[in-house]
Protein backbone atom coordinates (compact mmCIF):
# COMPACT_ATOMS: atom_id res chain seq x y z
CA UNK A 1 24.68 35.16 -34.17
CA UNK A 2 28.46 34.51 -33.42
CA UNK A 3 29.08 31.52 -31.35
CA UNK A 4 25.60 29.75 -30.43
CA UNK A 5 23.61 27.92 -33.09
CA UNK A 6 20.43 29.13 -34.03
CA UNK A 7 17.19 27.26 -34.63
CA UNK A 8 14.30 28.33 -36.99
CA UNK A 9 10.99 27.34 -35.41
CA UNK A 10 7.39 28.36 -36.71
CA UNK A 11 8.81 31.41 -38.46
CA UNK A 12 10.59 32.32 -35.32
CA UNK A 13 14.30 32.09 -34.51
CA UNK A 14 15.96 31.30 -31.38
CA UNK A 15 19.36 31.03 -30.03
CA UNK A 16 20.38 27.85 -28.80
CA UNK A 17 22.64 28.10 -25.48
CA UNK A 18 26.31 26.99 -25.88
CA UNK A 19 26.05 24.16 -22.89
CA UNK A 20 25.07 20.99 -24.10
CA UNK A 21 22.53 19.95 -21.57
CA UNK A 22 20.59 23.93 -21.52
CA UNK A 23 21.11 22.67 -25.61
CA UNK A 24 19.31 19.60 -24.96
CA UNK A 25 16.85 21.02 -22.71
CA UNK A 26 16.05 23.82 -24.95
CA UNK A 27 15.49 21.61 -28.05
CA UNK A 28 13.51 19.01 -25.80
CA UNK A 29 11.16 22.02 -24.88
CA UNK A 30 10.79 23.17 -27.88
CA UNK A 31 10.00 19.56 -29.58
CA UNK A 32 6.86 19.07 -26.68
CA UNK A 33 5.87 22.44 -27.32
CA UNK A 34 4.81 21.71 -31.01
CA UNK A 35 3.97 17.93 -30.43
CA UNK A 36 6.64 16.39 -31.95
CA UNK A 37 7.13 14.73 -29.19
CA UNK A 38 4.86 13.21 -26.56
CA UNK A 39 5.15 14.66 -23.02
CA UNK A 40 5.90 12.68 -20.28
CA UNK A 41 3.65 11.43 -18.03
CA UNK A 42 4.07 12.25 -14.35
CA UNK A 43 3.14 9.76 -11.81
CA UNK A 44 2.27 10.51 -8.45
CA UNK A 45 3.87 8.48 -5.66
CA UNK A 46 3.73 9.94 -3.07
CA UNK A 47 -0.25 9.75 -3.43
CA UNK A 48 -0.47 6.36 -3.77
CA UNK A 49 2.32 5.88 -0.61
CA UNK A 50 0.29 8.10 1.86
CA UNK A 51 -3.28 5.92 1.10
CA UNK A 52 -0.64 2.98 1.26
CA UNK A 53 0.51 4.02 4.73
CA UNK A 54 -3.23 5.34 6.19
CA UNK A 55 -4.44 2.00 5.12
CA UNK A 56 -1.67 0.15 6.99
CA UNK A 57 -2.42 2.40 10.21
CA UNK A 58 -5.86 2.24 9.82
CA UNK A 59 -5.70 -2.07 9.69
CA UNK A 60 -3.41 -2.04 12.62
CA UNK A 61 -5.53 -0.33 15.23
CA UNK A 62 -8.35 -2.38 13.83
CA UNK A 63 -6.22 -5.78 15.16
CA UNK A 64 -7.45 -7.12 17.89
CA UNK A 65 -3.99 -7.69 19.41
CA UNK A 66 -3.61 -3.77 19.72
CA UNK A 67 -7.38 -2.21 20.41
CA UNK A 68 -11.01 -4.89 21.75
CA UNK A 69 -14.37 -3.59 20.73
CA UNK A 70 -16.80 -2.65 23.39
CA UNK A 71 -19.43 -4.97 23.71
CA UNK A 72 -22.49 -2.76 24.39
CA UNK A 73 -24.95 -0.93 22.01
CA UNK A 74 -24.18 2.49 23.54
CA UNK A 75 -20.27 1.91 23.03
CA UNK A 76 -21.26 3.24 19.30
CA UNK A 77 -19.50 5.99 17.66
CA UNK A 78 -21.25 7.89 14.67
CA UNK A 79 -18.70 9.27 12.27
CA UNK A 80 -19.25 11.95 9.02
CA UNK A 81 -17.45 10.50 5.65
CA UNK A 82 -16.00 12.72 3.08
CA UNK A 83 -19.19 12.78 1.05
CA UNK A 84 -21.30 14.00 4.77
CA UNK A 85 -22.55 10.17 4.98
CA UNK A 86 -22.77 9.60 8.84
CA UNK A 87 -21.54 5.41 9.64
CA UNK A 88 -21.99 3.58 13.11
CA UNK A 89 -19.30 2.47 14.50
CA UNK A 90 -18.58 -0.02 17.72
CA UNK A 91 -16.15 1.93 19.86
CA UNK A 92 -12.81 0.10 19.90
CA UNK A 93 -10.30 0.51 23.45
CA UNK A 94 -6.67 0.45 22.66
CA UNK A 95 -5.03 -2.56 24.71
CA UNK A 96 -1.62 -0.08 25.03
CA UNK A 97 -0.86 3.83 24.99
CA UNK A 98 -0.23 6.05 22.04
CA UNK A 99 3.65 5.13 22.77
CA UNK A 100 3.41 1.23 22.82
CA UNK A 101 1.41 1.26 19.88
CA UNK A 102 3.67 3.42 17.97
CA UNK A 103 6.41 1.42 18.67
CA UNK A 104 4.46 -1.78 17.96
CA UNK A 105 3.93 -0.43 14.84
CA UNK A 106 7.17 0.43 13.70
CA UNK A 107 8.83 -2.70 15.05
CA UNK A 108 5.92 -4.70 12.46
CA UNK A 109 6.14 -2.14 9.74
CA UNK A 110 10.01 -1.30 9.57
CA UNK A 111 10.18 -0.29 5.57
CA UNK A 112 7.57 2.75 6.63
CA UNK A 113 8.86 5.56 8.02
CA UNK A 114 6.17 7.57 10.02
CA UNK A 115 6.34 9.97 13.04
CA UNK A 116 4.28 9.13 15.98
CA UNK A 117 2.26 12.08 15.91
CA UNK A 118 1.19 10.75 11.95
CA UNK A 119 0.19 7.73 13.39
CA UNK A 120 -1.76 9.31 16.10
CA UNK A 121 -3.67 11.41 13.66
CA UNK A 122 -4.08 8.52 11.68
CA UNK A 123 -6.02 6.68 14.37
CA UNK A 124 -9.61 6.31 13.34
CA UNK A 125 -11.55 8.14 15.34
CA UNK A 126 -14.00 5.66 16.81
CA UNK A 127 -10.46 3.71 18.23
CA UNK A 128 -10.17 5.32 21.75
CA UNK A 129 -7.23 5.30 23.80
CA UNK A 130 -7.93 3.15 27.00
CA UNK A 131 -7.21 6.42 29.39
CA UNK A 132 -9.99 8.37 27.65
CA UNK A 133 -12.34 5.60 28.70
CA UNK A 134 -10.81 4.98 32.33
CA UNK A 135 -11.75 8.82 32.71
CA UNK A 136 -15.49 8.63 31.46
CA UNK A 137 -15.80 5.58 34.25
CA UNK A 138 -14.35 7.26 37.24
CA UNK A 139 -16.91 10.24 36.38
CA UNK A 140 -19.98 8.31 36.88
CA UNK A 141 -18.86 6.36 39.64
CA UNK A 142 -18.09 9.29 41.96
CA UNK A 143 -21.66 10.14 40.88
């Protein structure tokens, strides 16, 4: 082996690269590999940022600044958890559009960057936007 040191290892010899950090890397590697040295431990941010940011949505259409429950019992909403467990829910009427309450939202919440389709998506799904409910009403009327 001319210009690269080599490096015995379980019987086994390799050839260490000439570049210092590919060195370090190489040795590093190796070192994890036969638990001489602890691995590191990974956390996951941008986990913990998303439920960070749903949660924050998910409070802010709940405000009743931004969306008003319904008052009657057959303004209900039934909705299917994760786990298939159904939950009754009072349908809530958002006081603005989509657009106003994005824009609310980002005026109240400026360290969270979030598109305004994300936080349409994000709207629970028993908050209705007031135009889907000004629809159902002019229905039955004309009946």
């Amino acid at each position: 082996i001319s210009s690269s040191a080599s490096i015995g290892v379980g019987g086994l010899l390799f050839t260490v690269p000439k570049c210092d950090k590919k060195k370090k890397d190489v040795i590093q590697h190796l070192a994890q590999k036969y638990n001489l040295v602890p691995k590191p431990v990974q956390q996951h941010t941008c986990a913990n940022t998303f439920d960070q940011i749903k949660n924050a949505v998910h409070k802010f259409y709940l405000r009743d600044d931004v969306s008003y429950q319904l008052p009657d019992k057959r303004g209900t909403i039934v909705v299917k958890n994760d786990d298939n467990t159904k939950i009754t829910y009072h349908k809530r009427i958002l006081l603005n559009n989509l657009r106003e309450s994005f824009e609310l939202f980002i005026e109240e919440n400026k360290g969270i960057i979030i598109s305004r389709s994300s936080i349409t998506d994000l709207r629970p799904p028993f908050v209705v936007p007031k135009a889907a409910l000004a629809h159902r009403i002019s229905n039955t009327e004309s009946n």
